[in-house]
C-alpha atoms as a PDB file:
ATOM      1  CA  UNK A   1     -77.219 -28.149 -12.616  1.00  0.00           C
ATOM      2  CA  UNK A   2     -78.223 -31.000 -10.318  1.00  0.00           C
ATOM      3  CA  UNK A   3     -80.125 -33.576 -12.037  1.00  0.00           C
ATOM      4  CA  UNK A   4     -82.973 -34.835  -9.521  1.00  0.00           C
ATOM      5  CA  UNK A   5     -85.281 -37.645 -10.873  1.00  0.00           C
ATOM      6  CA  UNK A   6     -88.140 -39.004  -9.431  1.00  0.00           C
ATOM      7  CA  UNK A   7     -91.598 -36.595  -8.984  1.00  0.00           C
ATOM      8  CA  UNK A   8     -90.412 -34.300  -5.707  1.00  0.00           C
ATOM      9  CA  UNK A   9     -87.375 -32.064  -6.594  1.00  0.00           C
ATOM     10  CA  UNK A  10     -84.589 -30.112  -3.942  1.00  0.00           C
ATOM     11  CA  UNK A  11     -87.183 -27.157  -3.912  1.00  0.00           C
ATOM     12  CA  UNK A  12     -89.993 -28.678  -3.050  1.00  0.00           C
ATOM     13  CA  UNK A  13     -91.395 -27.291  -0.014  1.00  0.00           C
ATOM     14  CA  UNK A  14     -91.987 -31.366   1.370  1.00  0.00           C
ATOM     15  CA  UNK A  15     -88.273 -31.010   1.808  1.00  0.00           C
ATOM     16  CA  UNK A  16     -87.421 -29.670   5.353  1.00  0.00           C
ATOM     17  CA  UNK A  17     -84.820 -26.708   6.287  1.00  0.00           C
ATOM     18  CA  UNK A  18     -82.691 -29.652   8.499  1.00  0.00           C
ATOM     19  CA  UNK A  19     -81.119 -32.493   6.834  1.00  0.00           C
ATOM     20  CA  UNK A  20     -78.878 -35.212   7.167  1.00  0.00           C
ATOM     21  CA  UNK A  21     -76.699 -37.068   4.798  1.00  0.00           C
ATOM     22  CA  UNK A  22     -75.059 -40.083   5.392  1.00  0.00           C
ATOM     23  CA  UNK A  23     -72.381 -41.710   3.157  1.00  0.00           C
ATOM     24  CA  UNK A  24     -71.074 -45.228   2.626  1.00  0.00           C
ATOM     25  CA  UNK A  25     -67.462 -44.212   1.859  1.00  0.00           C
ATOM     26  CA  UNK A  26     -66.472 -48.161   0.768  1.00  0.00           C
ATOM     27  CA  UNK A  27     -69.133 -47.786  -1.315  1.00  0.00           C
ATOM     28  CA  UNK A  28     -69.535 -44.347  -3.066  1.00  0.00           C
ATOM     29  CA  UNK A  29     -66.265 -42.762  -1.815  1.00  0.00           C
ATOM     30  CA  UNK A  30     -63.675 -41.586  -4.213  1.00  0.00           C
ATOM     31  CA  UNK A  31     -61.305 -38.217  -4.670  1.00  0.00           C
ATOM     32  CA  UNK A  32     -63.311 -34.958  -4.577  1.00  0.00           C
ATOM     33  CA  UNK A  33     -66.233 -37.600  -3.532  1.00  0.00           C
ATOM     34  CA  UNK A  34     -66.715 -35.188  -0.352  1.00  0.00           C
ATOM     35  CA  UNK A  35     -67.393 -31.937  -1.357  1.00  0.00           C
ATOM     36  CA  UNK A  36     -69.646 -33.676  -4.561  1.00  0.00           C
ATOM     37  CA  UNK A  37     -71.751 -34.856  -1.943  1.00  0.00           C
ATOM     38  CA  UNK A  38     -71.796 -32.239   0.618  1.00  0.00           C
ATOM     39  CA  UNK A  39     -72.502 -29.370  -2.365  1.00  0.00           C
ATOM     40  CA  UNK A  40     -75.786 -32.171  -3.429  1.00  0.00           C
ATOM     41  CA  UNK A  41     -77.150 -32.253  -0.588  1.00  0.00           C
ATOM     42  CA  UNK A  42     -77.453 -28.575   0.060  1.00  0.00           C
ATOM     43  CA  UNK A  43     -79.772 -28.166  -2.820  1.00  0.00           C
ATOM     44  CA  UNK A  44     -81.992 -29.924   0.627  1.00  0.00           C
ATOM     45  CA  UNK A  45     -81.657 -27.618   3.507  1.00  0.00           C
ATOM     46  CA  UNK A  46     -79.521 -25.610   5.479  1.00  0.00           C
ATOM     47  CA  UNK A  47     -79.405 -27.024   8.690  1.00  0.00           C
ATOM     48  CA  UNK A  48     -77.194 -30.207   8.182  1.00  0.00           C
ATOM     49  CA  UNK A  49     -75.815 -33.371   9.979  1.00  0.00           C
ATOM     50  CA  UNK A  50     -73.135 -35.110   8.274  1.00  0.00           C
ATOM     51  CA  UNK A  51     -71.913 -38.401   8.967  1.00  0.00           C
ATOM     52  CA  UNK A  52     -69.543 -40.560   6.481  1.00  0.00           C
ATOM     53  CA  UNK A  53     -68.843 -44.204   7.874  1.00  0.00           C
ATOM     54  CA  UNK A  54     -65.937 -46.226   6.977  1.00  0.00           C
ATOM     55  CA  UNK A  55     -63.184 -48.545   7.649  1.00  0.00           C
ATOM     56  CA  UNK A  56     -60.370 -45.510   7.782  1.00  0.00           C
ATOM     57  CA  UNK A  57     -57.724 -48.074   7.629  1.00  0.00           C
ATOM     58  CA  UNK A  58     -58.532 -48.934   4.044  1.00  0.00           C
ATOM     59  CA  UNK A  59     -60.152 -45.386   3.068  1.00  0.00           C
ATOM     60  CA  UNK A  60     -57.646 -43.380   5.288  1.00  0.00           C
ATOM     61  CA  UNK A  61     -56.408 -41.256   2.027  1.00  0.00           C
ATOM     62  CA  UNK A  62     -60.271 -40.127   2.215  1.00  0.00           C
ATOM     63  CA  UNK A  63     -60.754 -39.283   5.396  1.00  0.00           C
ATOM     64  CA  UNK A  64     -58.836 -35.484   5.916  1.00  0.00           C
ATOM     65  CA  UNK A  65     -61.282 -34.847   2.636  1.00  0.00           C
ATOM     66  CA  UNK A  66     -64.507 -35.772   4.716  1.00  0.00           C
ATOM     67  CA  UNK A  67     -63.621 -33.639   7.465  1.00  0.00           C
ATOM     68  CA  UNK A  68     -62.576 -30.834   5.774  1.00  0.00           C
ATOM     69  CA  UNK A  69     -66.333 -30.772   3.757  1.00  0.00           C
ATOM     70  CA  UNK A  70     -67.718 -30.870   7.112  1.00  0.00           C
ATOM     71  CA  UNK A  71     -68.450 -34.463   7.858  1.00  0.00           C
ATOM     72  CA  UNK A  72     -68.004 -36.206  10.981  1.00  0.00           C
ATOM     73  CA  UNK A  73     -66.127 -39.658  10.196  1.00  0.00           C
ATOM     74  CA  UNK A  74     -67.287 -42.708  12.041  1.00  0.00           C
ATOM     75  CA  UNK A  75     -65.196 -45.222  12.176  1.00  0.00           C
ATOM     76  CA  UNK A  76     -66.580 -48.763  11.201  1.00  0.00           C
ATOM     77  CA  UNK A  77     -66.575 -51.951  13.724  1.00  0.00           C
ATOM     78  CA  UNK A  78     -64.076 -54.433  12.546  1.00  0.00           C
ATOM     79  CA  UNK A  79     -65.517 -57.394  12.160  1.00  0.00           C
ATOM     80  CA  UNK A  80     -64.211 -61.446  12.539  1.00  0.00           C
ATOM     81  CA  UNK A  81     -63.947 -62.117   8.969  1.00  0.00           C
ATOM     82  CA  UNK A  82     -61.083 -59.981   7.232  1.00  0.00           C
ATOM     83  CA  UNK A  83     -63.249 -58.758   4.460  1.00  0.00           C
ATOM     84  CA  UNK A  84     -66.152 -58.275   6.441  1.00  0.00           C
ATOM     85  CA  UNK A  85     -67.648 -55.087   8.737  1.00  0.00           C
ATOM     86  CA  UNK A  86     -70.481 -53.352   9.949  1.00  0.00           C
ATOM     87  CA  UNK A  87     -70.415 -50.151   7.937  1.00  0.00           C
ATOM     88  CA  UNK A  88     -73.875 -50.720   6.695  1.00  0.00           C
ATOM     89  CA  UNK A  89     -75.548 -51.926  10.063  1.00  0.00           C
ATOM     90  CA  UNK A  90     -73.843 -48.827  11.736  1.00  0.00           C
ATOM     91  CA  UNK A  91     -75.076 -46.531   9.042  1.00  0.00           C
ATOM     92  CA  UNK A  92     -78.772 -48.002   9.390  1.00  0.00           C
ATOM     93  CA  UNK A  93     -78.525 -47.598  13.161  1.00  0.00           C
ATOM     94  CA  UNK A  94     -77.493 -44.428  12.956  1.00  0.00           C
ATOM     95  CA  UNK A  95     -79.903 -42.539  10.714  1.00  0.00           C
ATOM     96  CA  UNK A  96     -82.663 -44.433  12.505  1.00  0.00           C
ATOM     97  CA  UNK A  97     -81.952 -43.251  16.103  1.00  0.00           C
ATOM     98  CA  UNK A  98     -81.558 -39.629  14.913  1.00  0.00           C
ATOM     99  CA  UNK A  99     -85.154 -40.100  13.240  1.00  0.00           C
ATOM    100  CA  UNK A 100     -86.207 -40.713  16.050  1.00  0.00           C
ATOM    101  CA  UNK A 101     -84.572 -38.605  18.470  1.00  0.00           C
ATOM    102  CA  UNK A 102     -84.390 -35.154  15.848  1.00  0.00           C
ATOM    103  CA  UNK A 103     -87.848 -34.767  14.706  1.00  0.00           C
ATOM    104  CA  UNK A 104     -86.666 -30.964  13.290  1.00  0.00           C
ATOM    105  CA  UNK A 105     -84.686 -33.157  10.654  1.00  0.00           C
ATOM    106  CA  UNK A 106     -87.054 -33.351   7.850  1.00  0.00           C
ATOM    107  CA  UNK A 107     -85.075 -35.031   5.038  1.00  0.00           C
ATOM    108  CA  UNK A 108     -82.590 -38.048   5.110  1.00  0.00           C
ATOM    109  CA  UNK A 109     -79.907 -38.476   2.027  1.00  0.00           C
ATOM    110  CA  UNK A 110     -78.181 -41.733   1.997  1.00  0.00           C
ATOM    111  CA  UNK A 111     -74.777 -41.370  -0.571  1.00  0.00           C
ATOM    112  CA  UNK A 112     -74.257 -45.051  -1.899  1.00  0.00           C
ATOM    113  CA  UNK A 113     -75.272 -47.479  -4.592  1.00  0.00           C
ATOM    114  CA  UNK A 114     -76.282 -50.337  -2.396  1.00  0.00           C
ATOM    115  CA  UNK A 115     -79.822 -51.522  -2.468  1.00  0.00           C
ATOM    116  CA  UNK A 116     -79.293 -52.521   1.014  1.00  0.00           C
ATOM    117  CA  UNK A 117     -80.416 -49.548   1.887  1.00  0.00           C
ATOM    118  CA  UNK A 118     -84.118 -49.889   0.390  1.00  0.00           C
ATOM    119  CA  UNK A 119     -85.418 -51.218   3.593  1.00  0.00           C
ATOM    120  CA  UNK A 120     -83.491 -48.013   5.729  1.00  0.00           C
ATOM    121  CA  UNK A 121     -85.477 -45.697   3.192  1.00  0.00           C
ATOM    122  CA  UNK A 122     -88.850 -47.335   3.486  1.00  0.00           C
ATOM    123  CA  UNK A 123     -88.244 -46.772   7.473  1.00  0.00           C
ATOM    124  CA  UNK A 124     -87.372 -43.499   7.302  1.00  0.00           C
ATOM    125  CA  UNK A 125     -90.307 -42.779   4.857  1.00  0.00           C
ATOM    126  CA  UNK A 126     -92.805 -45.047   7.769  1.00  0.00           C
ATOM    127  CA  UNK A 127     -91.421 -42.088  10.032  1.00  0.00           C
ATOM    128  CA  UNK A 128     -92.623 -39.059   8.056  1.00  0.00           C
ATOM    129  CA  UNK A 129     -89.608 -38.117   6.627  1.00  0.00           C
ATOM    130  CA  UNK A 130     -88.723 -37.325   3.228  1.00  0.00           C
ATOM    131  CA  UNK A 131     -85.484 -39.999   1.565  1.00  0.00           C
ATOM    132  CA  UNK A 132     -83.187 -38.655  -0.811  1.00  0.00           C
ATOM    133  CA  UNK A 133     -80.623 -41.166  -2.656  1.00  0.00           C
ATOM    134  CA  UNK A 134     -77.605 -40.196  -4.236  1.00  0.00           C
ATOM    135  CA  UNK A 135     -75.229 -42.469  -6.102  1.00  0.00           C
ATOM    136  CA  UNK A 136     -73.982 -42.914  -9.022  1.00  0.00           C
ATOM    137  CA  UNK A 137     -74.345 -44.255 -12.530  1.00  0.00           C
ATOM    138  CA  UNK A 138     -74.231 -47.766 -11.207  1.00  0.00           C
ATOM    139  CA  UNK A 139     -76.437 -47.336  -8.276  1.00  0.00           C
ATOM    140  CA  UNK A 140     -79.688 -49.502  -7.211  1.00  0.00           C
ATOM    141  CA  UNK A 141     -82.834 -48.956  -9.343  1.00  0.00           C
ATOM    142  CA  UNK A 142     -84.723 -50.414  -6.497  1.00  0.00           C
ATOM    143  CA  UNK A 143     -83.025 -47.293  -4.310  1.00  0.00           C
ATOM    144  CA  UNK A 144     -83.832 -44.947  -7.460  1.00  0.00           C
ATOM    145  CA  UNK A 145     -87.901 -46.323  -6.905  1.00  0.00           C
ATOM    146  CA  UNK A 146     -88.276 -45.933  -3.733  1.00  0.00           C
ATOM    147  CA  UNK A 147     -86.185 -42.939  -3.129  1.00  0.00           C
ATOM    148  CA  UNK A 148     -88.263 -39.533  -2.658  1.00  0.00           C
ATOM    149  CA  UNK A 149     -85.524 -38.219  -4.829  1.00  0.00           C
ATOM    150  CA  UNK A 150     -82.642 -39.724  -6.648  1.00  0.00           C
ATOM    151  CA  UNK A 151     -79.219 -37.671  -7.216  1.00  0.00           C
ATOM    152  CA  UNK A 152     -76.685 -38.433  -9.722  1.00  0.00           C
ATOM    153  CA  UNK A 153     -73.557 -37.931  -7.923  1.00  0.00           C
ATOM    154  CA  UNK A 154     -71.326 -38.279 -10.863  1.00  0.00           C
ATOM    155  CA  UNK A 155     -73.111 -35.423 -12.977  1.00  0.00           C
ATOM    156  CA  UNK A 156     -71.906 -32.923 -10.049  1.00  0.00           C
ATOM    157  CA  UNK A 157     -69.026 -31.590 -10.595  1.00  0.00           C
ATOM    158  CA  UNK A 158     -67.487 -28.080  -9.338  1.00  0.00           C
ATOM    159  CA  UNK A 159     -68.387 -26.665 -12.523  1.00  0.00           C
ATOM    160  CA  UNK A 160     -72.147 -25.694 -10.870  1.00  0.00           C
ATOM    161  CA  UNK A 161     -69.642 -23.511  -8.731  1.00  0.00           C
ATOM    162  CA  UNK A 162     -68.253 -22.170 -11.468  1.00  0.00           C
ATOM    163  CA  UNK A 163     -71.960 -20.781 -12.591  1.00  0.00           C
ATOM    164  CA  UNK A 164     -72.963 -18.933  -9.310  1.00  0.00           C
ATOM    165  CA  UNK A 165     -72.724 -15.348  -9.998  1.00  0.00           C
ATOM    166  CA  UNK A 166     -71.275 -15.041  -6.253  1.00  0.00           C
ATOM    167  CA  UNK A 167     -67.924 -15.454  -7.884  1.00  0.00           C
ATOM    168  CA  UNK A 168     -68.099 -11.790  -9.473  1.00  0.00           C
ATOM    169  CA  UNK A 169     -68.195  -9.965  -6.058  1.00  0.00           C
ATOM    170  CA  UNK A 170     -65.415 -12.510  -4.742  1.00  0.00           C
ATOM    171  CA  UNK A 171     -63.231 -12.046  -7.984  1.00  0.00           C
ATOM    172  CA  UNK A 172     -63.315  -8.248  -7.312  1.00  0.00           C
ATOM    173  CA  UNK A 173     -62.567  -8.698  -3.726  1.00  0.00           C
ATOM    174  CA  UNK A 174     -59.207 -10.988  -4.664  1.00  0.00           C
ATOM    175  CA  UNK A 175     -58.166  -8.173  -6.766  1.00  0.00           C
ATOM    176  CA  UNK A 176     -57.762  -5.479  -4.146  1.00  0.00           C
ATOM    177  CA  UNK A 177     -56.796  -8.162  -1.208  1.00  0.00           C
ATOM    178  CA  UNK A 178     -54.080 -10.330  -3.358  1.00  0.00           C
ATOM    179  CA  UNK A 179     -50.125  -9.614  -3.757  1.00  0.00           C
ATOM    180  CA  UNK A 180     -47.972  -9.138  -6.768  1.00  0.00           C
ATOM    181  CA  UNK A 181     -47.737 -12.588  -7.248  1.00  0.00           C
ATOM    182  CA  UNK A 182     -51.298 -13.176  -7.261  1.00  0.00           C
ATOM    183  CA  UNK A 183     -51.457 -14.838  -3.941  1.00  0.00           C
ATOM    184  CA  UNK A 184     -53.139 -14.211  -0.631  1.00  0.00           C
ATOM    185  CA  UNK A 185     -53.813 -16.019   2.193  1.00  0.00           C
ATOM    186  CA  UNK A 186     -56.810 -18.606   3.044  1.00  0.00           C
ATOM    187  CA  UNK A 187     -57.398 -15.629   6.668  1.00  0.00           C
ATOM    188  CA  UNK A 188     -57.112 -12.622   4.756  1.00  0.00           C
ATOM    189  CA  UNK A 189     -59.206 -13.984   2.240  1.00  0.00           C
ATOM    190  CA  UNK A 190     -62.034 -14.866   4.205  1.00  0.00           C
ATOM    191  CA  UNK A 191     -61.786 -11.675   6.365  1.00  0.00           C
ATOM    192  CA  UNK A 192     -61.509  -9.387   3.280  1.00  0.00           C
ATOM    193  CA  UNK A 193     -64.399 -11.579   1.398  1.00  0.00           C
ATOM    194  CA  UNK A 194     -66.281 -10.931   5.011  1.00  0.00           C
ATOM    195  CA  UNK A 195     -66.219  -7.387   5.357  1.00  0.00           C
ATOM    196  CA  UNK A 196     -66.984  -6.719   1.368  1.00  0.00           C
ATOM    197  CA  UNK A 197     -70.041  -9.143   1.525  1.00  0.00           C
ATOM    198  CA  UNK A 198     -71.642  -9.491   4.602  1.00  0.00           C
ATOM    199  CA  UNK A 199     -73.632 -11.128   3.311  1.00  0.00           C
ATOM    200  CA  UNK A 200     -71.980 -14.028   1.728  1.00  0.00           C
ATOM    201  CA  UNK A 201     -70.955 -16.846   4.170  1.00  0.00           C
ATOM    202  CA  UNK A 202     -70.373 -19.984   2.039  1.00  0.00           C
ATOM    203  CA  UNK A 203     -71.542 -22.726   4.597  1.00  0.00           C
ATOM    204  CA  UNK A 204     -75.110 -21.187   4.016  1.00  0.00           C
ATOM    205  CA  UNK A 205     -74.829 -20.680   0.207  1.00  0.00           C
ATOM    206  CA  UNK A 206     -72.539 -24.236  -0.642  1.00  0.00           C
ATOM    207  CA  UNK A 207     -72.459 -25.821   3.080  1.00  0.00           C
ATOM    208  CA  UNK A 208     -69.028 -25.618   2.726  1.00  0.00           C
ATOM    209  CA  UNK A 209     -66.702 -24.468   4.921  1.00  0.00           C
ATOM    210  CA  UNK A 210     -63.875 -21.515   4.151  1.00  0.00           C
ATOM    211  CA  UNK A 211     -61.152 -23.902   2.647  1.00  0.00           C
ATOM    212  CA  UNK A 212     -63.657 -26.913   1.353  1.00  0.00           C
ATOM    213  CA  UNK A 213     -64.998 -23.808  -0.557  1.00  0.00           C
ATOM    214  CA  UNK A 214     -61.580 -22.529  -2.067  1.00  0.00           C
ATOM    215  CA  UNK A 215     -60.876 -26.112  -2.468  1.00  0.00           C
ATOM    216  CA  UNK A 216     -63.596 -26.178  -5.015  1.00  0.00           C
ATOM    217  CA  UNK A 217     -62.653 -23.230  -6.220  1.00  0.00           C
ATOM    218  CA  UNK A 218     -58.849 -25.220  -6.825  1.00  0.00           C
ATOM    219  CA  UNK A 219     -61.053 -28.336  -8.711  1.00  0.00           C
ATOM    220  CA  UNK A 220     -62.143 -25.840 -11.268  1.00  0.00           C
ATOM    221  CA  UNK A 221     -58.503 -24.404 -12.418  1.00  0.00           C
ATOM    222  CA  UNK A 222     -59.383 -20.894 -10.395  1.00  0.00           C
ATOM    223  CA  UNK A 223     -56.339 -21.295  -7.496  1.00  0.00           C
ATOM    224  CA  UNK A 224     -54.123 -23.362  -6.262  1.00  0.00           C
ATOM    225  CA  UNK A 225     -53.393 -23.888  -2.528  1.00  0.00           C
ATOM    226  CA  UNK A 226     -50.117 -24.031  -0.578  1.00  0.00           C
ATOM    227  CA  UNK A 227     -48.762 -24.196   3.085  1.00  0.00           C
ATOM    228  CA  UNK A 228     -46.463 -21.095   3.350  1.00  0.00           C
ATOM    229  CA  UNK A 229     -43.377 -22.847   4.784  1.00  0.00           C
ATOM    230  CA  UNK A 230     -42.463 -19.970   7.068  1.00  0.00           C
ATOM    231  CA  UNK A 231     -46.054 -19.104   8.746  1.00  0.00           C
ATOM    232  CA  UNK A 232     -47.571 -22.484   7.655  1.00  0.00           C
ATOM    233  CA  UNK A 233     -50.628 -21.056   6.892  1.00  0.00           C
ATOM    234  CA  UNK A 234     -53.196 -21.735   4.225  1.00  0.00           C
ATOM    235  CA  UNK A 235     -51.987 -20.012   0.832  1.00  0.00           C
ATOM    236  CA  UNK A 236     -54.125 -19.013  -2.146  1.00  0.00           C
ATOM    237  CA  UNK A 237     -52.678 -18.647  -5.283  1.00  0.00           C
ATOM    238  CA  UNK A 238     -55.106 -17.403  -7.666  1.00  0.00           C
ATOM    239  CA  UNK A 239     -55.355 -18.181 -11.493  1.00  0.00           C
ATOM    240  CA  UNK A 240     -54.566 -15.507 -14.731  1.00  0.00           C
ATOM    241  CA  UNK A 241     -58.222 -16.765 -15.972  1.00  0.00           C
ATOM    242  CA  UNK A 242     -60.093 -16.618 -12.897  1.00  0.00           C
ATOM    243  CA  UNK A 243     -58.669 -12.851 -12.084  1.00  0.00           C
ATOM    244  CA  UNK A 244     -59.470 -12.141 -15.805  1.00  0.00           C
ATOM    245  CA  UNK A 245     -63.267 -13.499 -16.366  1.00  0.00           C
ATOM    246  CA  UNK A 246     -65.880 -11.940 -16.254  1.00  0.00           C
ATOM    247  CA  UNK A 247     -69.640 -13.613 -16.126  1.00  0.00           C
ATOM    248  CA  UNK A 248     -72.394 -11.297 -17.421  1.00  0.00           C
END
């Protein structure tokens, strides 16, 4: 499960249906980083804005991971100094101008461990909303204290996925919809997955995307994912253990 410290938890009603999180990829960003974050910070809404701000050039092996969990990038603003730019300063201007301009956005998550951001929370807070920060091990206890919430980013792992009883119906669904060779594509999937469970989507139940979710899925051992050289599509390759559990 999550682990949320600090007195207001993800379910407390203080905490609005629109949110917005907003990483420092120098900072926080590492593989699987992205859909860590993105899978947090739904336990705070479902309405979200997503904005991860870095210098690409030095985090470009990041980037395609970002967008695929649903994040815009924003590029930062090279600076003078070599080892200098305004990642910060652009994140801070950012989530201030859409407090101001998105009242519906109730709660503001800022991914890093960089007590720079203690004075961006304390604003945000002076504007009525709610401040949520997630980093990890390492990160600020002067964020942690003044944070409505603190997240710790590196006790998230896929395995929450691998708990949600959703997986049942979907395992059942992959065993009428696969091929002899266990395999099936990324469309047929979701279409299949669709019309058995209307009622699943997983950008409202994960905020995640179609193939950030299987992705996930892939972290935990459940698939594997391949570009069919012939159609170059999206191909799912699903595991002996996955097709062969069974959660009570």
């Amino acid at each position: 499960m999550i682990e949320v410290t600090n007195c207001v938890g993800p379910d407390d009603t203080a905490f609005g249906a629109d949110y917005a999180v907003f990483v420092d990829v120098e900072n926080i960003g590492a593989r699987g980083a992205a859909l860590s974050i993105a899978v947090a910070a739904r336990a705070f809404g479902n309405k979200p804005v997503r904005r991860a701000f870095g210098n690409w050039k030095i985090c470009g092996c990041l980037e395609s991971e970002f967008l695929q969990a649903g994040f815009d990038t924003i590029p930062s603003i090279a600076s003078h100094s070599p080892h200098k730019n305004f990642t910060d300063m652009q994140l801070i201007v950012d989530a201030i101008e859409l407090a101001i301009t998105s009242p519906q956005i109730g709660t503001f998550i800022i991914a890093s461990d960089d007590a720079d951001f203690v004075p961006l929370l304390a604003k945000l807070q002076a504007l009525g909303r709610k401040t949520v920060s997630l980093g990890n091990g390492k990160c600020s206890k002067q964020l942690r204290k003044v944070a409505d919430a603190f997240v710790q980013l590196e006790r998230l792992t896929p395995n929450t996925l691998a708990q949600d009883s959703i997986l049942n119906d979907i395992r059942g669904v992959v065993r009428r919809t696969m091929t002899e060779e266990k395999q099936v594509s990324l469309t047929a999937l979701a279409s299949q997955v669709k019309r058995c469970l209307p009622d699943f989507d997983p950008r409202s139940r994960f905020g995640l995307k179609w193939k950030p979710f299987v992705l996930m899925l892939e972290k935990i051992g459940y698939c594997s994912v391949s570009i069919d050289p012939k159609t170059k599509s999206d191909q799912v390759q699903f595991s002996t253990s996955f097709l062969a559990s069974q959660r009570g």
